[in-house]
PDB file of N, CA and C in Angstrom:
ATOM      1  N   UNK A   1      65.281 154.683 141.070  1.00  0.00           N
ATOM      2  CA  UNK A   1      66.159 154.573 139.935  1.00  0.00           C
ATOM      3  C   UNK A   1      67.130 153.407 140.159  1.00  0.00           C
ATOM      4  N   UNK A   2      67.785 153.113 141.151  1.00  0.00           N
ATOM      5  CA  UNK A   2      68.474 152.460 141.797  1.00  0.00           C
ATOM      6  C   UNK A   2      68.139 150.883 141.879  1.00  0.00           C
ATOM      7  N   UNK A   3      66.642 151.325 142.349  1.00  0.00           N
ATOM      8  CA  UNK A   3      65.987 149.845 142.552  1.00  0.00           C
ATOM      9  C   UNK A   3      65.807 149.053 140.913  1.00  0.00           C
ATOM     10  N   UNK A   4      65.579 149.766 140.041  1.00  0.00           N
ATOM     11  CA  UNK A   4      65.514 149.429 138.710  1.00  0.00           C
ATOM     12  C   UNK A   4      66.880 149.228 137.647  1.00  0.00           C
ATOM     13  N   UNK A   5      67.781 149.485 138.657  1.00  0.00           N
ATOM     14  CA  UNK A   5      68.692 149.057 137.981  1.00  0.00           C
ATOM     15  C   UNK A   5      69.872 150.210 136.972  1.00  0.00           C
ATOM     16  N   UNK A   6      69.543 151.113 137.349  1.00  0.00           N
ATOM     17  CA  UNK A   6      70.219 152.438 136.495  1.00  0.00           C
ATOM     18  C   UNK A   6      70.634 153.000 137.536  1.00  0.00           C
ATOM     19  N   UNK A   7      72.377 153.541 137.555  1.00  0.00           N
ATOM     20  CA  UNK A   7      72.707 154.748 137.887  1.00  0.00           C
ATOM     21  C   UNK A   7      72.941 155.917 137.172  1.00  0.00           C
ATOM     22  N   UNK A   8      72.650 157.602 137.614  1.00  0.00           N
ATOM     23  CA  UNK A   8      73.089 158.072 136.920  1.00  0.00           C
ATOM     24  C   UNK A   8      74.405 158.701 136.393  1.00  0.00           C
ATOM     25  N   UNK A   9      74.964 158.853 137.268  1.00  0.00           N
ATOM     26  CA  UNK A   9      76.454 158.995 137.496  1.00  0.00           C
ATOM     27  C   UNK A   9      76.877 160.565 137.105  1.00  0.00           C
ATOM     28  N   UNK A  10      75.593 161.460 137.155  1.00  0.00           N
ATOM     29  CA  UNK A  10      76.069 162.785 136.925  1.00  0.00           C
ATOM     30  C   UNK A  10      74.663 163.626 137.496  1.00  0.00           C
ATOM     31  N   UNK A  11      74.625 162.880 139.207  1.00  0.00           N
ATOM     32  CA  UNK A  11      73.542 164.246 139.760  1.00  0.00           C
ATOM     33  C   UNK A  11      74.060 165.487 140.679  1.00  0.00           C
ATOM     34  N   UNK A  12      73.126 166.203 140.408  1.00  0.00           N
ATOM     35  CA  UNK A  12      74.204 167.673 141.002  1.00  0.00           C
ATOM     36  C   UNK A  12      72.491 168.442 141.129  1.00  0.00           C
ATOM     37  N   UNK A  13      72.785 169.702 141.719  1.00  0.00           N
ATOM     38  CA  UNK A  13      71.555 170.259 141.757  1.00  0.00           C
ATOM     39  C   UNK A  13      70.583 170.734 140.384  1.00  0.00           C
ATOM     40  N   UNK A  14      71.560 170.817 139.151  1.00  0.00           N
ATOM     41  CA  UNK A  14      71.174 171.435 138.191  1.00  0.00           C
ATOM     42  C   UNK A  14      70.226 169.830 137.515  1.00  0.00           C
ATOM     43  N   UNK A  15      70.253 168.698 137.769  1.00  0.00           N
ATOM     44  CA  UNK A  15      69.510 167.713 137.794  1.00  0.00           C
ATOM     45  C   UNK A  15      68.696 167.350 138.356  1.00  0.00           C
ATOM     46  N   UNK A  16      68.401 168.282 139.257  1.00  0.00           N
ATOM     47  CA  UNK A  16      67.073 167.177 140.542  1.00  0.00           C
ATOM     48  C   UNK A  16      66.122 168.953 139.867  1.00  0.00           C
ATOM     49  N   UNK A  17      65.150 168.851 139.636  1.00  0.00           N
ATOM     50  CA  UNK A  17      63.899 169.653 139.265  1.00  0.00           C
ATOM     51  C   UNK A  17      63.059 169.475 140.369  1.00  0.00           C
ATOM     52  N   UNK A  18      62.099 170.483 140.539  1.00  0.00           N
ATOM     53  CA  UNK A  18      61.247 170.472 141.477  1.00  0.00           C
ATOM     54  C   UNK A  18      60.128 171.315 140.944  1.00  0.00           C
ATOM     55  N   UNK A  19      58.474 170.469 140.795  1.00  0.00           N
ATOM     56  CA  UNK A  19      57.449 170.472 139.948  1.00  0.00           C
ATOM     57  C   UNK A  19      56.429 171.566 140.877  1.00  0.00           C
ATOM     58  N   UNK A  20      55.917 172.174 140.279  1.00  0.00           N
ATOM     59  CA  UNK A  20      54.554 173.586 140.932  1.00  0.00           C
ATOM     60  C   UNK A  20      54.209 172.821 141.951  1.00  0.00           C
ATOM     61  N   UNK A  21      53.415 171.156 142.406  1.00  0.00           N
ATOM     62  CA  UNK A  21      53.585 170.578 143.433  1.00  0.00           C
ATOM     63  C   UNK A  21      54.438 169.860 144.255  1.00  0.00           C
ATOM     64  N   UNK A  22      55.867 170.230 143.880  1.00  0.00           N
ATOM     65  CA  UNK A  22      56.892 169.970 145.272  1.00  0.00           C
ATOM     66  C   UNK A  22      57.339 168.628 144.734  1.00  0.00           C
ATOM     67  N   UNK A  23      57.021 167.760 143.505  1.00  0.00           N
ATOM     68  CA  UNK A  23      57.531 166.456 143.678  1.00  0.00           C
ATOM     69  C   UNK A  23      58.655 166.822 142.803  1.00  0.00           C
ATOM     70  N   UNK A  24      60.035 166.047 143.264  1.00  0.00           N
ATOM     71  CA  UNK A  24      61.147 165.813 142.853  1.00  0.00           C
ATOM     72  C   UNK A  24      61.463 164.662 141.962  1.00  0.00           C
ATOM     73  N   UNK A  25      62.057 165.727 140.691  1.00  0.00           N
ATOM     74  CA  UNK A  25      62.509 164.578 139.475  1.00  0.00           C
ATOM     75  C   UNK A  25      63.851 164.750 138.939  1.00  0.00           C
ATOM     76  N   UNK A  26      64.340 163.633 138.633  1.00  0.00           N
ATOM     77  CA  UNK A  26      65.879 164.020 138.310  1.00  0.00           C
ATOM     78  C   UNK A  26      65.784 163.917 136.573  1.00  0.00           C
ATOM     79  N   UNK A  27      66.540 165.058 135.834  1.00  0.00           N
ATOM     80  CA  UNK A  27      66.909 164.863 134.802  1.00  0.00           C
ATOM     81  C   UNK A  27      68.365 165.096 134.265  1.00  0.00           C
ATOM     82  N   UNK A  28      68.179 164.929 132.914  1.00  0.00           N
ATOM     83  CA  UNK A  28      69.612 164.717 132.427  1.00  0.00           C
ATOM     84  C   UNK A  28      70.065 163.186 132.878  1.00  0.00           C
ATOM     85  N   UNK A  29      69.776 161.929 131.873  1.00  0.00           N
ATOM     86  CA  UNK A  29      70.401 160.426 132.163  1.00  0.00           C
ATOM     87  C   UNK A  29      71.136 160.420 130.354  1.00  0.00           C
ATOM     88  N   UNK A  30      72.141 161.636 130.526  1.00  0.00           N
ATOM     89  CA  UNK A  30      73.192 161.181 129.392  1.00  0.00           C
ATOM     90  C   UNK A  30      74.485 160.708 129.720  1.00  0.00           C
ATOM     91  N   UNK A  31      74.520 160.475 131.142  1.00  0.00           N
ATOM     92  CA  UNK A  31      75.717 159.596 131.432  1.00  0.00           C
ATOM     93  C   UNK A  31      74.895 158.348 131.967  1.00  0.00           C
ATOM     94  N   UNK A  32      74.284 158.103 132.159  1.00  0.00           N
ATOM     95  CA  UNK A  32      73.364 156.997 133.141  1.00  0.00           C
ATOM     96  C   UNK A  32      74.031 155.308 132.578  1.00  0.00           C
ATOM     97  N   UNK A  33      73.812 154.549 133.439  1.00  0.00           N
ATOM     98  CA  UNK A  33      73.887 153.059 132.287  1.00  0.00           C
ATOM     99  C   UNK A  33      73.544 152.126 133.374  1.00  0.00           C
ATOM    100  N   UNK A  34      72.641 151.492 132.301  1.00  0.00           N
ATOM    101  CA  UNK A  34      71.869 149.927 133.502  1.00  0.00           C
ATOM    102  C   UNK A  34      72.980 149.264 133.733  1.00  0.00           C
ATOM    103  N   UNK A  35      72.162 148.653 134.662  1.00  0.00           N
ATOM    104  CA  UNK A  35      73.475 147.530 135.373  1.00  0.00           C
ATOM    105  C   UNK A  35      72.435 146.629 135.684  1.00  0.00           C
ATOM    106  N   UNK A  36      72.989 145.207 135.565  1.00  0.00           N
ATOM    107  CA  UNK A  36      72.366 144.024 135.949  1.00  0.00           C
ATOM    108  C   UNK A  36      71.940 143.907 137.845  1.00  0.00           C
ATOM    109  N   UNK A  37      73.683 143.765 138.178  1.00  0.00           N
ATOM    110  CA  UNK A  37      73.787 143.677 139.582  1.00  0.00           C
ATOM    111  C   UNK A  37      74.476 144.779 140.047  1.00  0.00           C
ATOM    112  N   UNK A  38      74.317 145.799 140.496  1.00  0.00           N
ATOM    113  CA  UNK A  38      74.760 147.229 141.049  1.00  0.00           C
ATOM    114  C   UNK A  38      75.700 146.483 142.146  1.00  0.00           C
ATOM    115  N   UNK A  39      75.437 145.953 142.549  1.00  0.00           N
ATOM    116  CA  UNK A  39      76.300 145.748 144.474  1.00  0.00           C
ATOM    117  C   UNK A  39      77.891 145.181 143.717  1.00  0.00           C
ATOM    118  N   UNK A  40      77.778 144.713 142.418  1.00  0.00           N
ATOM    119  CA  UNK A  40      78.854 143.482 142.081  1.00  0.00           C
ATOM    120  C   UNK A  40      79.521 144.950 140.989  1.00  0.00           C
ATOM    121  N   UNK A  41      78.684 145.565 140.067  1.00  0.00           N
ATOM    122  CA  UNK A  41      79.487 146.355 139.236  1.00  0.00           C
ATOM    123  C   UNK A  41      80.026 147.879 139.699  1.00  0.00           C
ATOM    124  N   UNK A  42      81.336 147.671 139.335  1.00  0.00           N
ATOM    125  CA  UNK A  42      82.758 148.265 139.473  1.00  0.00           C
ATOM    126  C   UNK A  42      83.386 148.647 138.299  1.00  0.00           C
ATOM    127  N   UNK A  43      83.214 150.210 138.252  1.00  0.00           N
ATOM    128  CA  UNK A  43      83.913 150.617 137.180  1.00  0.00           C
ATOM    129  C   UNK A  43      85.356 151.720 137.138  1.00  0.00           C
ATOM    130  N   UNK A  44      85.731 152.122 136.682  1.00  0.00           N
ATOM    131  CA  UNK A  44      86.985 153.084 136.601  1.00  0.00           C
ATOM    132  C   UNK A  44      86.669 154.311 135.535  1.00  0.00           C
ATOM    133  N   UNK A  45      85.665 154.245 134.776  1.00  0.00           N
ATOM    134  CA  UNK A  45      85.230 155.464 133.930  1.00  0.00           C
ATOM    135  C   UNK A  45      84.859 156.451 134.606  1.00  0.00           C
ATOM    136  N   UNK A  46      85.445 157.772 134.543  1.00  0.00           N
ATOM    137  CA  UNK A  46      85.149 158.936 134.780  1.00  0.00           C
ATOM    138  C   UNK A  46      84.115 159.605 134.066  1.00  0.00           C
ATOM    139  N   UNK A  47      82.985 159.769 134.616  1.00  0.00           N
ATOM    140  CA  UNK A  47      81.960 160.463 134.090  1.00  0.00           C
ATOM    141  C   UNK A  47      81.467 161.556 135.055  1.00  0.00           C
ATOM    142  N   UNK A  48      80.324 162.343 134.758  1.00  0.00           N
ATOM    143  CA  UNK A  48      79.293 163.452 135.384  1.00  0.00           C
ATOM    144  C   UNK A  48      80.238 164.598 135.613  1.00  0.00           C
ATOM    145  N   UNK A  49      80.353 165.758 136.168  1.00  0.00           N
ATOM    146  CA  UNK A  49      80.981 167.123 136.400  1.00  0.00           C
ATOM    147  C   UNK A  49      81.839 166.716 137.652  1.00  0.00           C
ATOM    148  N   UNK A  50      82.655 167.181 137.391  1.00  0.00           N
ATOM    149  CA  UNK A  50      84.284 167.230 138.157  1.00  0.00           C
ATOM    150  C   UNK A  50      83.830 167.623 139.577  1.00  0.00           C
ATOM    151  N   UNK A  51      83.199 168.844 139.841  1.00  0.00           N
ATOM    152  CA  UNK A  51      83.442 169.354 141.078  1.00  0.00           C
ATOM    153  C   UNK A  51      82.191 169.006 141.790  1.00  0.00           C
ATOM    154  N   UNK A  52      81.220 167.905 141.374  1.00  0.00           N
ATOM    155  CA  UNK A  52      80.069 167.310 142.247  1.00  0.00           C
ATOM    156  C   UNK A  52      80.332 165.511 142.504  1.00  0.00           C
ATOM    157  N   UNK A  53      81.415 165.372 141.837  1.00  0.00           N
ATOM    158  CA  UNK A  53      82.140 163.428 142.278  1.00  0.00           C
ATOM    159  C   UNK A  53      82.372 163.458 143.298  1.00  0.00           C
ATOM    160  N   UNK A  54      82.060 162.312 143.414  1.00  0.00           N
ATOM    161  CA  UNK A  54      83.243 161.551 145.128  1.00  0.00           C
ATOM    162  C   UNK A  54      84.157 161.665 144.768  1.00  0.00           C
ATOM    163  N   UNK A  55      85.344 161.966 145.684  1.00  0.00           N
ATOM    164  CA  UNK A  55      86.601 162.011 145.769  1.00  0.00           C
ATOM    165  C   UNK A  55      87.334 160.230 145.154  1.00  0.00           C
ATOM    166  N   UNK A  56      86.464 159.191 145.145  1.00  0.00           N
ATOM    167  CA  UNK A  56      86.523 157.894 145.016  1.00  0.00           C
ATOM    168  C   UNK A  56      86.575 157.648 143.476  1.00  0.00           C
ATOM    169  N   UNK A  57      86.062 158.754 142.847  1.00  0.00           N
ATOM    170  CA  UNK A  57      86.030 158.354 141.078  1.00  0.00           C
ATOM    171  C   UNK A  57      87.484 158.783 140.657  1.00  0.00           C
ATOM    172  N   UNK A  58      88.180 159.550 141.138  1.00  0.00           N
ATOM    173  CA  UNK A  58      89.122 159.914 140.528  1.00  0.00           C
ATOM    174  C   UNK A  58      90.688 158.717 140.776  1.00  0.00           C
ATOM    175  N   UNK A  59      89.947 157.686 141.330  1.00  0.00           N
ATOM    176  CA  UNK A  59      91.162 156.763 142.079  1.00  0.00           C
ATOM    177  C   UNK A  59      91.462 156.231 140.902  1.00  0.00           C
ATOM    178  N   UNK A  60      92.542 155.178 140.660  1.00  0.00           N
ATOM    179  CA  UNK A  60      92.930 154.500 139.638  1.00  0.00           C
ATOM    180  C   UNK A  60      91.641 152.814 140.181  1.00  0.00           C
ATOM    181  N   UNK A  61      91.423 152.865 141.434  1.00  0.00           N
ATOM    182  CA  UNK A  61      91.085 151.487 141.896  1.00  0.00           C
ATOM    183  C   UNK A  61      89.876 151.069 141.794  1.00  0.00           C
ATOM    184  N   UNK A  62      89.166 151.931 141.333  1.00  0.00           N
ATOM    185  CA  UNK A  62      87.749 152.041 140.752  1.00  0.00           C
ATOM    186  C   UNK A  62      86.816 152.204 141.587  1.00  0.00           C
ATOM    187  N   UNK A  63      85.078 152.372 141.132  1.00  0.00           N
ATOM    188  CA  UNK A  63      84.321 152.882 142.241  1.00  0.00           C
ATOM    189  C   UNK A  63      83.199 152.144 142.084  1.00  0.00           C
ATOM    190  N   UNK A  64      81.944 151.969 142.519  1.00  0.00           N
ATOM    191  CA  UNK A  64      80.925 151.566 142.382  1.00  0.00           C
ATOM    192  C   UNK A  64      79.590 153.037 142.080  1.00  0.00           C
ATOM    193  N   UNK A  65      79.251 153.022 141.118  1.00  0.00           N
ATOM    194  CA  UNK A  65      78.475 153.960 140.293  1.00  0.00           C
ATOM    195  C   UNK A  65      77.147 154.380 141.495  1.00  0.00           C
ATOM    196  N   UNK A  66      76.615 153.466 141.505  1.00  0.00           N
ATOM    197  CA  UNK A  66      75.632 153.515 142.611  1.00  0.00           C
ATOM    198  C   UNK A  66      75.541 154.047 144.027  1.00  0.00           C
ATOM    199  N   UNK A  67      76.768 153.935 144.669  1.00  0.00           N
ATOM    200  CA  UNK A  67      77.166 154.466 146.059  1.00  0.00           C
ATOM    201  C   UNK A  67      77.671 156.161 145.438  1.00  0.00           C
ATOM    202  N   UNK A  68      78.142 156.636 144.586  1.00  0.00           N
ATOM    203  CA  UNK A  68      78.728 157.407 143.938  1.00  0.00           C
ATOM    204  C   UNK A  68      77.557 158.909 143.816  1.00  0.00           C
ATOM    205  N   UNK A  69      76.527 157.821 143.055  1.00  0.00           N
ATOM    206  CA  UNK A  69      75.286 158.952 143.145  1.00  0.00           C
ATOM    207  C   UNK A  69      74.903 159.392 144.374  1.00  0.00           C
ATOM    208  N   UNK A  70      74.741 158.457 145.718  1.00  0.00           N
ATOM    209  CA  UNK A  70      74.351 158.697 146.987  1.00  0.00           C
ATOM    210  C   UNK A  70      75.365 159.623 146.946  1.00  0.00           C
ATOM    211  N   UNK A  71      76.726 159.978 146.881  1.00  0.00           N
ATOM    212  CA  UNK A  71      77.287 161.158 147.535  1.00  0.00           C
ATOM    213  C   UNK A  71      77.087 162.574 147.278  1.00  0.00           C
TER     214      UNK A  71
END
Protein backbone atom coordinates (compact mmCIF):
# COMPACT_ATOMS: atom_id res chain seq x y z
CA UNK A 1 0.00 0.00 0.00
CA UNK A 2 2.79 2.12 1.00
CA UNK A 3 4.90 1.27 -1.90
CA UNK A 4 2.04 2.63 -4.16
CA UNK A 5 1.73 5.53 -2.66
CA UNK A 6 -1.44 5.55 -0.22
CA UNK A 7 -1.63 5.71 3.44
CA UNK A 8 -4.36 4.68 5.33
CA UNK A 9 -4.38 6.54 8.34
CA UNK A 10 -7.09 4.53 10.20
CA UNK A 11 -5.71 0.73 10.72
CA UNK A 12 -6.72 -1.01 13.83
CA UNK A 13 -7.69 -4.65 14.06
CA UNK A 14 -11.26 -4.14 12.98
CA UNK A 15 -9.42 -3.35 9.41
CA UNK A 16 -6.93 -6.01 8.71
CA UNK A 17 -9.49 -9.20 7.64
CA UNK A 18 -8.24 -12.51 7.41
CA UNK A 19 -9.55 -14.81 4.28
CA UNK A 20 -10.65 -19.00 4.78
CA UNK A 21 -6.87 -19.18 3.38
CA UNK A 22 -4.96 -17.07 5.95
CA UNK A 23 -4.16 -14.15 3.47
CA UNK A 24 -4.38 -10.74 5.04
CA UNK A 25 -6.35 -7.74 3.67
CA UNK A 26 -6.89 -4.42 4.99
CA UNK A 27 -10.20 -2.69 4.63
CA UNK A 28 -11.98 0.38 5.25
CA UNK A 29 -9.65 3.29 2.97
CA UNK A 30 -12.27 6.12 4.02
CA UNK A 31 -9.64 8.06 5.57
CA UNK A 32 -6.77 6.93 3.18
CA UNK A 33 -5.13 9.68 0.69
CA UNK A 34 -2.34 9.27 -2.03
CA UNK A 35 0.62 10.99 -1.66
CA UNK A 36 3.13 11.72 -4.31
CA UNK A 37 6.30 11.55 -2.01
CA UNK A 38 5.40 9.89 1.48
CA UNK A 39 9.07 10.47 3.06
CA UNK A 40 8.53 14.53 2.25
CA UNK A 41 4.55 14.66 3.19
CA UNK A 42 3.67 16.08 6.60
CA UNK A 43 0.46 16.65 7.80
CA UNK A 44 -1.41 17.96 11.07
CA UNK A 45 -5.00 16.45 10.24
CA UNK A 46 -6.37 14.27 12.73
CA UNK A 47 -7.89 11.33 11.31
CA UNK A 48 -8.66 7.25 12.02
CA UNK A 49 -9.97 6.25 15.85
CA UNK A 50 -8.56 8.02 18.82
CA UNK A 51 -7.47 5.14 20.89
CA UNK A 52 -5.38 3.16 17.95
CA UNK A 53 -3.03 6.72 16.88
CA UNK A 54 0.40 7.40 17.68
CA UNK A 55 0.71 9.47 20.42
CA UNK A 56 2.53 11.82 17.47
CA UNK A 57 -0.92 12.76 15.71
CA UNK A 58 -2.23 14.53 18.44
CA UNK A 59 0.92 17.10 18.48
CA UNK A 60 0.32 20.57 17.14
CA UNK A 61 3.89 19.82 15.06
CA UNK A 62 2.57 17.44 12.74
CA UNK A 63 3.21 13.81 11.71
CA UNK A 64 4.04 11.84 8.75
CA UNK A 65 0.89 9.56 7.74
CA UNK A 66 2.97 6.71 6.64
CA UNK A 67 5.22 6.04 9.75
CA UNK A 68 1.80 6.55 11.65
CA UNK A 69 0.18 3.45 10.04
CA UNK A 70 3.41 1.35 10.97
CA UNK A 71 2.46 2.11 14.64
Amino acid sequence: MHTHGVVHRDLKPENVLLTSDFQLKIADFGHSKRTQDMRDFKTTTHKGTLCYNAPEVGSAQGYFPAMTDLF
